[in-house]
PDB file of N, CA and C in Angstrom:
ATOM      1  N   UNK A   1     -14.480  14.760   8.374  1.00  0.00           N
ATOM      2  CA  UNK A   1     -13.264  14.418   7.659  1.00  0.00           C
ATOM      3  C   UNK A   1     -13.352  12.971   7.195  1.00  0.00           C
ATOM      4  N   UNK A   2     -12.389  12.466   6.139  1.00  0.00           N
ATOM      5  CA  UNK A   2     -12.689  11.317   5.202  1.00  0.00           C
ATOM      6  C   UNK A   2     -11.792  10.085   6.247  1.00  0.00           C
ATOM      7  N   UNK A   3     -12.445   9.169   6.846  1.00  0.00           N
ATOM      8  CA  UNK A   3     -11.994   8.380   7.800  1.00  0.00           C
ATOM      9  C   UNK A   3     -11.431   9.066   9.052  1.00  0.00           C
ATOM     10  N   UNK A   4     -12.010   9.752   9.204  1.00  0.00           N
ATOM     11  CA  UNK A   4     -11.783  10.365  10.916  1.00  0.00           C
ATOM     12  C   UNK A   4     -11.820  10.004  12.244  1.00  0.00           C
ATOM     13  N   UNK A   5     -12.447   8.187  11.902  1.00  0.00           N
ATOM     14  CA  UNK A   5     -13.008   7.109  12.847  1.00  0.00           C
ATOM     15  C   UNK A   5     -11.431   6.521  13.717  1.00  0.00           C
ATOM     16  N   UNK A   6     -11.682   6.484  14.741  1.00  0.00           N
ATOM     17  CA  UNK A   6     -10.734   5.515  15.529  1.00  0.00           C
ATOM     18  C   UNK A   6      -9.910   4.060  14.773  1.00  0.00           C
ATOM     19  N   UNK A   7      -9.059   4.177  14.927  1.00  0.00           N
ATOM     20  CA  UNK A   7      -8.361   3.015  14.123  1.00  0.00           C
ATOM     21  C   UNK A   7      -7.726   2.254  14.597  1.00  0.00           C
ATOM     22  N   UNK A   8      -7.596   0.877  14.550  1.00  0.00           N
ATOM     23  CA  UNK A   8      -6.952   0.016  15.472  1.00  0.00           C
ATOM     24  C   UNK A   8      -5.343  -0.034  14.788  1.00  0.00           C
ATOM     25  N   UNK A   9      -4.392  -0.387  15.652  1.00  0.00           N
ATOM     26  CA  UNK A   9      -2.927  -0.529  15.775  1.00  0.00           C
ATOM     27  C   UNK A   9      -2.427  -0.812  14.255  1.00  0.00           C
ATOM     28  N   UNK A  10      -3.356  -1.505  12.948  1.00  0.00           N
ATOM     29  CA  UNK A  10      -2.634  -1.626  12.067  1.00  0.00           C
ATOM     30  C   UNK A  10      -3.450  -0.821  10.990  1.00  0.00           C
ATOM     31  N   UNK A  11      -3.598   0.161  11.734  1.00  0.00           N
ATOM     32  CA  UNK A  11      -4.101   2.126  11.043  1.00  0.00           C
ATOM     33  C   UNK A  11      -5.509   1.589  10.150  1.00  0.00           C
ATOM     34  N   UNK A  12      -6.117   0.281  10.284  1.00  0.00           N
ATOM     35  CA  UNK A  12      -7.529  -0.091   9.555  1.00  0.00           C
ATOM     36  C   UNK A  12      -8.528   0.430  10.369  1.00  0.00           C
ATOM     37  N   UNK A  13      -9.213   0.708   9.490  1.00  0.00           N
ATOM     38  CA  UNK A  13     -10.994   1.223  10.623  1.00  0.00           C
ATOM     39  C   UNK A  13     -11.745  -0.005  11.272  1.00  0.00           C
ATOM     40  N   UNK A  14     -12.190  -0.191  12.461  1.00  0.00           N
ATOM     41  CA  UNK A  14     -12.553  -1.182  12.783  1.00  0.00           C
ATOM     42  C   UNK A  14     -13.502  -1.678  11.714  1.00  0.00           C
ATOM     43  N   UNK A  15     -14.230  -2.981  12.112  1.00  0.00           N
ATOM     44  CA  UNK A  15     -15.125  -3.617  11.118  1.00  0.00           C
ATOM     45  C   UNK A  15     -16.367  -2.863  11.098  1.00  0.00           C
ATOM     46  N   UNK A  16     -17.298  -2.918  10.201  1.00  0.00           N
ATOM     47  CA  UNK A  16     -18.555  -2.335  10.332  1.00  0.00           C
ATOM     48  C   UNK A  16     -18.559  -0.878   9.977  1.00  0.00           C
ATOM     49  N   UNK A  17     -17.397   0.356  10.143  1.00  0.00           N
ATOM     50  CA  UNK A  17     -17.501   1.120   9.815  1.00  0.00           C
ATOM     51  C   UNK A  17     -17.218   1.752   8.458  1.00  0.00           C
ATOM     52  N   UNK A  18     -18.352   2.734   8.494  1.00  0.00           N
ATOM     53  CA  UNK A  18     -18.592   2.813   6.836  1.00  0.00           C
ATOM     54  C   UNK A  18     -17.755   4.470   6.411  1.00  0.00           C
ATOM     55  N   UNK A  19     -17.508   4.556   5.298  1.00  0.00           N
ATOM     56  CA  UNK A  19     -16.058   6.071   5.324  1.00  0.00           C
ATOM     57  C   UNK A  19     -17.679   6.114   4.278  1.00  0.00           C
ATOM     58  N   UNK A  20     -17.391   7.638   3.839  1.00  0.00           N
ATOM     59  CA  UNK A  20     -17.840   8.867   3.542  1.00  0.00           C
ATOM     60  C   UNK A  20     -17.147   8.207   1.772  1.00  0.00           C
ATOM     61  N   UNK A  21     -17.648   7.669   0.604  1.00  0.00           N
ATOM     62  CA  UNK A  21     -16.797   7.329  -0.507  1.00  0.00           C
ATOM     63  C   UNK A  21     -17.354   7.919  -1.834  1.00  0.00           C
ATOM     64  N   UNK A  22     -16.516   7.702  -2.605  1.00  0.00           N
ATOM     65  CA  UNK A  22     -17.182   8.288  -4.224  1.00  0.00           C
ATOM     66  C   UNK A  22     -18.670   8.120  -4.490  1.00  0.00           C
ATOM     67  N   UNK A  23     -19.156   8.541  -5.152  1.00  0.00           N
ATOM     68  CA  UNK A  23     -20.305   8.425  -5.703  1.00  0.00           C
ATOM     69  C   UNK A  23     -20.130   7.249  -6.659  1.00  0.00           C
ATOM     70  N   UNK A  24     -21.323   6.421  -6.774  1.00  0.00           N
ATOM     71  CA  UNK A  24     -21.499   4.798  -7.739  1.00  0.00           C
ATOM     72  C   UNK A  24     -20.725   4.979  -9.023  1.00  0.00           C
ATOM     73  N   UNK A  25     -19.630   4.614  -9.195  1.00  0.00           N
ATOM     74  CA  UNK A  25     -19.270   4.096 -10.986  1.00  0.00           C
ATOM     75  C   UNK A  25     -17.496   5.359 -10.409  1.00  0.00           C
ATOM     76  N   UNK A  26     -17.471   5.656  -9.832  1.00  0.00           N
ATOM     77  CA  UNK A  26     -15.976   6.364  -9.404  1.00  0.00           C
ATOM     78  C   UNK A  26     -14.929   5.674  -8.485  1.00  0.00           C
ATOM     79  N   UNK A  27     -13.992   5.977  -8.731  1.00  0.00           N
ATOM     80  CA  UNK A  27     -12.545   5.184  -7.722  1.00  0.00           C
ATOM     81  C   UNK A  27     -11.997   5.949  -7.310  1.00  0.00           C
ATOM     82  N   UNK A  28     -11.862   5.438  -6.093  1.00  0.00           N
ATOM     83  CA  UNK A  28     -11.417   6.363  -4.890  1.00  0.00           C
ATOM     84  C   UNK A  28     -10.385   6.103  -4.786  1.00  0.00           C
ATOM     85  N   UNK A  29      -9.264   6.797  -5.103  1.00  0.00           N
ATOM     86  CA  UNK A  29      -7.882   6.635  -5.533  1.00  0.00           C
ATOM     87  C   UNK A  29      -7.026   6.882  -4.025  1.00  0.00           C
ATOM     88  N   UNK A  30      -7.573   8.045  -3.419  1.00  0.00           N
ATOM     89  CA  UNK A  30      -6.990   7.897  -1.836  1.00  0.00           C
ATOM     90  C   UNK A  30      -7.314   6.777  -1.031  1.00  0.00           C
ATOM     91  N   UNK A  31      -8.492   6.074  -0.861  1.00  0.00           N
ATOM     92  CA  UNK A  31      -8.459   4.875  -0.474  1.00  0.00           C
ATOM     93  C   UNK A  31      -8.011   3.596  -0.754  1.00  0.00           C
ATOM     94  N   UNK A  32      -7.368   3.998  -2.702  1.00  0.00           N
ATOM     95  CA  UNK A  32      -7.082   3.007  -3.225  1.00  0.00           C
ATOM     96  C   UNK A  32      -4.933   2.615  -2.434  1.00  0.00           C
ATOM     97  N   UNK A  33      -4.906   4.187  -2.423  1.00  0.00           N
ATOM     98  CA  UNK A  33      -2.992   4.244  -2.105  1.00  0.00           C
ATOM     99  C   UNK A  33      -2.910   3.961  -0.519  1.00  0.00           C
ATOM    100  N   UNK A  34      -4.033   4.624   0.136  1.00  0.00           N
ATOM    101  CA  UNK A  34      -4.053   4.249   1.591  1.00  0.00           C
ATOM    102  C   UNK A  34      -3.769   2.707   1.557  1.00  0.00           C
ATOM    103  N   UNK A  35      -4.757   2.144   1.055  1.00  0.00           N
ATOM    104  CA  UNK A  35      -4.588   0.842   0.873  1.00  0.00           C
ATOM    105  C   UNK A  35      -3.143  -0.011   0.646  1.00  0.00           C
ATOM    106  N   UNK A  36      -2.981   0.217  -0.504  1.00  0.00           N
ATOM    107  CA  UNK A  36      -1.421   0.071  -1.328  1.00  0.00           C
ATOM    108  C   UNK A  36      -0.261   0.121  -0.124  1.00  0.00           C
ATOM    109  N   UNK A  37      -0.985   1.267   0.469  1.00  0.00           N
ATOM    110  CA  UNK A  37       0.672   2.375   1.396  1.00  0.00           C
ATOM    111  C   UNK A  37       0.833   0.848   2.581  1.00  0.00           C
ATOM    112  N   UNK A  38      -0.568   0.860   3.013  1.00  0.00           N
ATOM    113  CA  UNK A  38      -0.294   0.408   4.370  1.00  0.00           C
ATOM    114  C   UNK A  38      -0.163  -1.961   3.782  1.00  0.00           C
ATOM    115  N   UNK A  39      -0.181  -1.990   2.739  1.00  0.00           N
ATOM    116  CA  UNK A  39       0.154  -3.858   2.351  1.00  0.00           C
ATOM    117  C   UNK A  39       1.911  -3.215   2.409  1.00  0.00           C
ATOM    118  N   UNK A  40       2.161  -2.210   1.799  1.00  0.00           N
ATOM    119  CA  UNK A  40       3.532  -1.986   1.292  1.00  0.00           C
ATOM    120  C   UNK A  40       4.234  -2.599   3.053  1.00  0.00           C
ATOM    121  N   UNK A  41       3.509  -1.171   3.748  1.00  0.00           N
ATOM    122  CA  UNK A  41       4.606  -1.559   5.108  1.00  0.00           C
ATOM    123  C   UNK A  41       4.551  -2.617   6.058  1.00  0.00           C
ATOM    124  N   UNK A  42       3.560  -3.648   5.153  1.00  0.00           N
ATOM    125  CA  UNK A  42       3.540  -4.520   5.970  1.00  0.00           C
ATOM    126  C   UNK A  42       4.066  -5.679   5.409  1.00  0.00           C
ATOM    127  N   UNK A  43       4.329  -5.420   3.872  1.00  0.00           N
ATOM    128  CA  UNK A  43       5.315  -6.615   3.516  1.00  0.00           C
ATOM    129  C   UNK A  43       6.546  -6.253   3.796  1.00  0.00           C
ATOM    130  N   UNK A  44       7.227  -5.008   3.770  1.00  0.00           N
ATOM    131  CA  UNK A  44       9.070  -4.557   4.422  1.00  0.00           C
ATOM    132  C   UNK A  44       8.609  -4.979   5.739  1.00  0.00           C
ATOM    133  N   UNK A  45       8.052  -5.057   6.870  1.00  0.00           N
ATOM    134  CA  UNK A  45       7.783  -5.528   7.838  1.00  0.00           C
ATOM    135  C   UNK A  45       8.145  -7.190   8.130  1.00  0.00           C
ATOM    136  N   UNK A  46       7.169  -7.174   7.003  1.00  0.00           N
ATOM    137  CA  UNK A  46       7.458  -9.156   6.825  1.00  0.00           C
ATOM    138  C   UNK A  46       8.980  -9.511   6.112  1.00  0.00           C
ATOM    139  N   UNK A  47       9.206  -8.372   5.160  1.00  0.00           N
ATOM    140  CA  UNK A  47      10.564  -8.739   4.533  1.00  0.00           C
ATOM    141  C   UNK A  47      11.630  -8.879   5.993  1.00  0.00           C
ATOM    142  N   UNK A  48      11.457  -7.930   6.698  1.00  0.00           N
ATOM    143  CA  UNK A  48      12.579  -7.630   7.931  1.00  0.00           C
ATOM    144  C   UNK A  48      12.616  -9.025   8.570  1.00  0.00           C
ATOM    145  N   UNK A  49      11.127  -9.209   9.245  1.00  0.00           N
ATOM    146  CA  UNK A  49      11.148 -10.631  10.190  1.00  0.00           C
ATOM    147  C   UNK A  49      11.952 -12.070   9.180  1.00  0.00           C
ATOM    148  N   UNK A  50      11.480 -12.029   8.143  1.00  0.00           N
ATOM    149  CA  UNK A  50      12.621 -12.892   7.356  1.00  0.00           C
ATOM    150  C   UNK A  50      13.740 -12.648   7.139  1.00  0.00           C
ATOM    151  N   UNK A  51      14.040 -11.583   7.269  1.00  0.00           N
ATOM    152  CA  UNK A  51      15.678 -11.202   6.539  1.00  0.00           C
ATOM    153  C   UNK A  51      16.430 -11.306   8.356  1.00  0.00           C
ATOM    154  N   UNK A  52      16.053 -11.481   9.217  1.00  0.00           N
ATOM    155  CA  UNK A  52      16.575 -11.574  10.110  1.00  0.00           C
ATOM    156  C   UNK A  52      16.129 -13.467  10.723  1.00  0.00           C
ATOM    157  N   UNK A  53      15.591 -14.224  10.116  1.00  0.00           N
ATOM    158  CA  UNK A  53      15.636 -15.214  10.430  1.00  0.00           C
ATOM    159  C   UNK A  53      16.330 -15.925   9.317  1.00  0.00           C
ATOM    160  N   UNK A  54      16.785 -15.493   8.424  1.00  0.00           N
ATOM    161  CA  UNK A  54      17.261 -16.177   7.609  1.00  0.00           C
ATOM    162  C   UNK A  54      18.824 -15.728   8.469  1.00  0.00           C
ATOM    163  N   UNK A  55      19.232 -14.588   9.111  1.00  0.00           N
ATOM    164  CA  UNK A  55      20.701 -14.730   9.639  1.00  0.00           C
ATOM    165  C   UNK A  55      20.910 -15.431  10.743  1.00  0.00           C
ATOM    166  N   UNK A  56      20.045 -15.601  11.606  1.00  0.00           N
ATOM    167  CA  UNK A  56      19.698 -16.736  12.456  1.00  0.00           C
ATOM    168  C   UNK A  56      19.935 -18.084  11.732  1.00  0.00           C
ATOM    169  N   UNK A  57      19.483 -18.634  11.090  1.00  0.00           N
ATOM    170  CA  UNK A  57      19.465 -19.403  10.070  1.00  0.00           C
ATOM    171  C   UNK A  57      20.721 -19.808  10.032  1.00  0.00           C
ATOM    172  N   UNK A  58      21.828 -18.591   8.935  1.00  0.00           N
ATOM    173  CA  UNK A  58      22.674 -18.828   8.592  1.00  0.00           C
ATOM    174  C   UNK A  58      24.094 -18.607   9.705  1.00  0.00           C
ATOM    175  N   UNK A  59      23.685 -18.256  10.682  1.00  0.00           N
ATOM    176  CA  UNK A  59      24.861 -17.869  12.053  1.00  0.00           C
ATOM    177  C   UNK A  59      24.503 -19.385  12.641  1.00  0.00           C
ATOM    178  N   UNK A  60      23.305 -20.201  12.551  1.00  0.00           N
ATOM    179  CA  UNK A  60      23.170 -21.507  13.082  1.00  0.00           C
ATOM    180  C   UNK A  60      23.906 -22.371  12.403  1.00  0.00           C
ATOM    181  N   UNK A  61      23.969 -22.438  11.078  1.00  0.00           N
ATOM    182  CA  UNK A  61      24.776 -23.194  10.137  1.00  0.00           C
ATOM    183  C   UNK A  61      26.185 -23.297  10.171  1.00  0.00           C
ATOM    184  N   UNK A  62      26.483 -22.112  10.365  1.00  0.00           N
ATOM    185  CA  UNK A  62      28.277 -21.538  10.255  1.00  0.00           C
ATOM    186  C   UNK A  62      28.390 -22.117  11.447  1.00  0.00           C
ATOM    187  N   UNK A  63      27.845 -22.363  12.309  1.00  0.00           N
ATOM    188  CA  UNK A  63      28.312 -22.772  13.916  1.00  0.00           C
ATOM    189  C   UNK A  63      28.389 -24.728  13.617  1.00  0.00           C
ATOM    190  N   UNK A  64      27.391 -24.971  13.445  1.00  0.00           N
ATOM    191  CA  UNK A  64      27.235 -26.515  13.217  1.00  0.00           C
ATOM    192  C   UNK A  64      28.765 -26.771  11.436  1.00  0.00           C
ATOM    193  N   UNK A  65      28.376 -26.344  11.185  1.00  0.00           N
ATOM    194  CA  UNK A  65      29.344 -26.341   9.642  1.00  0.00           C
ATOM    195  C   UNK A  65      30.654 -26.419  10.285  1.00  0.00           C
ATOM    196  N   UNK A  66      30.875 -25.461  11.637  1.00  0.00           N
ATOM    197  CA  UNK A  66      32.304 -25.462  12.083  1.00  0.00           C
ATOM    198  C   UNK A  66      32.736 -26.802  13.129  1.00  0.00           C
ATOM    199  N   UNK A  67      31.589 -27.319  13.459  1.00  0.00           N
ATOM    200  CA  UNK A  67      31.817 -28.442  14.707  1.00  0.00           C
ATOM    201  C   UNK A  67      32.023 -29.323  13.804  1.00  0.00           C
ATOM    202  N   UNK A  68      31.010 -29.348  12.833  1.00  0.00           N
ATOM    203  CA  UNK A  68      31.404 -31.020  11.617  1.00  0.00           C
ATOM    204  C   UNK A  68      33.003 -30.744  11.328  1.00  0.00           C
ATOM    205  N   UNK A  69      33.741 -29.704  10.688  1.00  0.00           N
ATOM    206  CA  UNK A  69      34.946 -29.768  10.520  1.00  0.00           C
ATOM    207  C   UNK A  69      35.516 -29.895  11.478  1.00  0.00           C
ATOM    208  N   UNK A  70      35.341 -29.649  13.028  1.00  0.00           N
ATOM    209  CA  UNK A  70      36.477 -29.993  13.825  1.00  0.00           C
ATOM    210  C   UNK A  70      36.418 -31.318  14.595  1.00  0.00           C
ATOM    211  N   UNK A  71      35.062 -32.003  14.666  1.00  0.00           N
ATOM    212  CA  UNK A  71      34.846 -33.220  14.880  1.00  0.00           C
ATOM    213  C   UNK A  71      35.329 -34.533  13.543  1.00  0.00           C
ATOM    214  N   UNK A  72      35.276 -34.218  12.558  1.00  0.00           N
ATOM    215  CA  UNK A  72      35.596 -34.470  11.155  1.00  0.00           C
ATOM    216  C   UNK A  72      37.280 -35.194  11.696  1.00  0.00           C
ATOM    217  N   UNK A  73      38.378 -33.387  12.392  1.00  0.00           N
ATOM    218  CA  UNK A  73      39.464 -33.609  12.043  1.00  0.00           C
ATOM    219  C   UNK A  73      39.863 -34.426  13.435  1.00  0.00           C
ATOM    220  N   UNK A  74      38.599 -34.240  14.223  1.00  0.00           N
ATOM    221  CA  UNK A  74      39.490 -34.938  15.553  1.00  0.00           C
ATOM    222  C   UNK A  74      39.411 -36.915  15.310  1.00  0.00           C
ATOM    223  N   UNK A  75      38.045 -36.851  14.534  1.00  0.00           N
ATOM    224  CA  UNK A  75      38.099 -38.274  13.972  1.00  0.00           C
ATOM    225  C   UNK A  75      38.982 -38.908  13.038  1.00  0.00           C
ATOM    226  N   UNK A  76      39.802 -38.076  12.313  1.00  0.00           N
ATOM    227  CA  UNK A  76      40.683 -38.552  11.133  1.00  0.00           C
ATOM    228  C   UNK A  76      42.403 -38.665  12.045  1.00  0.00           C
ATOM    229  N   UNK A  77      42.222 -37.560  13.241  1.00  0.00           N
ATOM    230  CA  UNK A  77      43.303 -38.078  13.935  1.00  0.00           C
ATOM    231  C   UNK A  77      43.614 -39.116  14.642  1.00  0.00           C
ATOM    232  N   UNK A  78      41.949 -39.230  15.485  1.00  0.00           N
ATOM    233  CA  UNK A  78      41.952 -41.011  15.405  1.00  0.00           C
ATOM    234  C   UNK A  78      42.290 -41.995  14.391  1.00  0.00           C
ATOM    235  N   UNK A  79      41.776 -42.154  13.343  1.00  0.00           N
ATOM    236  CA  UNK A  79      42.152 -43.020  12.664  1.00  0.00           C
ATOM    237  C   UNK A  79      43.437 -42.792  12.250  1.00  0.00           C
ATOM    238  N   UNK A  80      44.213 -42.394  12.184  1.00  0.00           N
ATOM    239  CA  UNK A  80      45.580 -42.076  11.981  1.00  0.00           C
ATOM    240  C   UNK A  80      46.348 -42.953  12.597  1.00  0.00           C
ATOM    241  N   UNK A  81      45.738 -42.576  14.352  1.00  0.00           N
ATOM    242  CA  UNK A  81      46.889 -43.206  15.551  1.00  0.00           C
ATOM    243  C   UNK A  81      46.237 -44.468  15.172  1.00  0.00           C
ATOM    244  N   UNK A  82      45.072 -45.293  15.089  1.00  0.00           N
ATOM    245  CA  UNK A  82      44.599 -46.392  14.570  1.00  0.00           C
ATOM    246  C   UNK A  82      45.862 -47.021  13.641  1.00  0.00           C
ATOM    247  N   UNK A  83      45.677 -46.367  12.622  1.00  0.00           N
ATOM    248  CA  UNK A  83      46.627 -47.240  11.432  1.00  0.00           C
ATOM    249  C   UNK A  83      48.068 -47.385  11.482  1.00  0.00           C
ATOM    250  N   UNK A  84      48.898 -46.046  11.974  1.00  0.00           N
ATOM    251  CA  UNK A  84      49.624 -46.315  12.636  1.00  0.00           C
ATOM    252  C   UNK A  84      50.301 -47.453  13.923  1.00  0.00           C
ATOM    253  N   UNK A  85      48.964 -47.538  14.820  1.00  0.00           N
ATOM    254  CA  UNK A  85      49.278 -48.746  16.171  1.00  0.00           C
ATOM    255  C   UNK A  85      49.189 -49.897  15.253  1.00  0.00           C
ATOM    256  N   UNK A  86      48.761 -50.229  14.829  1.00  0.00           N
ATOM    257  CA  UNK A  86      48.102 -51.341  13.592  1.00  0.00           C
ATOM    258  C   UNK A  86      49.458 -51.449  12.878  1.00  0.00           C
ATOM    259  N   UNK A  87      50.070 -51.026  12.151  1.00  0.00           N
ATOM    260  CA  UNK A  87      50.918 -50.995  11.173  1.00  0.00           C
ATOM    261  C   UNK A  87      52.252 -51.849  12.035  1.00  0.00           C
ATOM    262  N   UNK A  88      52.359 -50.810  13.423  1.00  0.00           N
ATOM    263  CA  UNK A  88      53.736 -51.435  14.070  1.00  0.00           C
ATOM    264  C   UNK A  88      53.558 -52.538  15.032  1.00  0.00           C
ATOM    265  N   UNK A  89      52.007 -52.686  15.430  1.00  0.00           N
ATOM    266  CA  UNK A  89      52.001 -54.224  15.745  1.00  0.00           C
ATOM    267  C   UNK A  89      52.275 -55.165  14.827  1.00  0.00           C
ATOM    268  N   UNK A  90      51.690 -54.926  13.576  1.00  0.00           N
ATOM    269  CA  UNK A  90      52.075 -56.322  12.481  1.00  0.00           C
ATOM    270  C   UNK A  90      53.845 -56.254  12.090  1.00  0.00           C
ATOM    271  N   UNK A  91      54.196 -54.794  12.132  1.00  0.00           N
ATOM    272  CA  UNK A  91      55.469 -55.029  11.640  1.00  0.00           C
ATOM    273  C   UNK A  91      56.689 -55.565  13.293  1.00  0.00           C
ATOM    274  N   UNK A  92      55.995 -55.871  14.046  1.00  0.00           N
ATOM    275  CA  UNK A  92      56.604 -55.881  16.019  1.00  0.00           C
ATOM    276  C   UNK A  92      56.262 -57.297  15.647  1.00  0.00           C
ATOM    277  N   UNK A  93      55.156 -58.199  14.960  1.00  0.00           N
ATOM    278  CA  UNK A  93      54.815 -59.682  15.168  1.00  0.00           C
ATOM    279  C   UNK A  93      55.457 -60.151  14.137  1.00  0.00           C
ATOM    280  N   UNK A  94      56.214 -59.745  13.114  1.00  0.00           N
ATOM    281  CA  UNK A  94      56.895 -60.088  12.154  1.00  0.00           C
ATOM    282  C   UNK A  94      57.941 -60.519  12.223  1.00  0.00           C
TER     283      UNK A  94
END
């Protein structure tokens, strides 16, 4: 049978082994889609591992994005009571 050889985990024939192929000046169109089939599932493979670090990514952001706004508002409430204490000391030394 046409690659009937043992195959390692990412369905390739080990190295060195030789398949049974067209005769000189022909294309071997099943070896050509085998081919094709198995880059395909290994770029949706690679698409997945990115498409899930990019939500990592973006669930890291939304978290930090939310501390800057609440550190943001706890600092502007400081300065508030700031300008305020400020305001009625000068208007208390007046």
């Amino acid at each position: 049978a046409l690659g009937s050889g043992t195959r390692d985990r990412c369905g390739a024939l080990p190295a060195g082994r030789v398949m049974n192929g067209p005769a000189d000046g022909e294309v071997d169109y099943k070896k050509k889609y085998r081919n094709l089939k198995r880059k395909l599932k290994f770029l949706i493979y690679e698409h997945e591992c990115f498409q899930e670090e990019l939500r990592k990514a973006q669930r890291k952001l939304l978290k930090v994005s939310r501390d800057k706004s609440f550190l943001l508002d706890r600092l502007l409430q400081y300065e508030n009571v700031d300008e305020d204490s400020s305001d009625s000391d000068a208007t208390a030394s007046s």
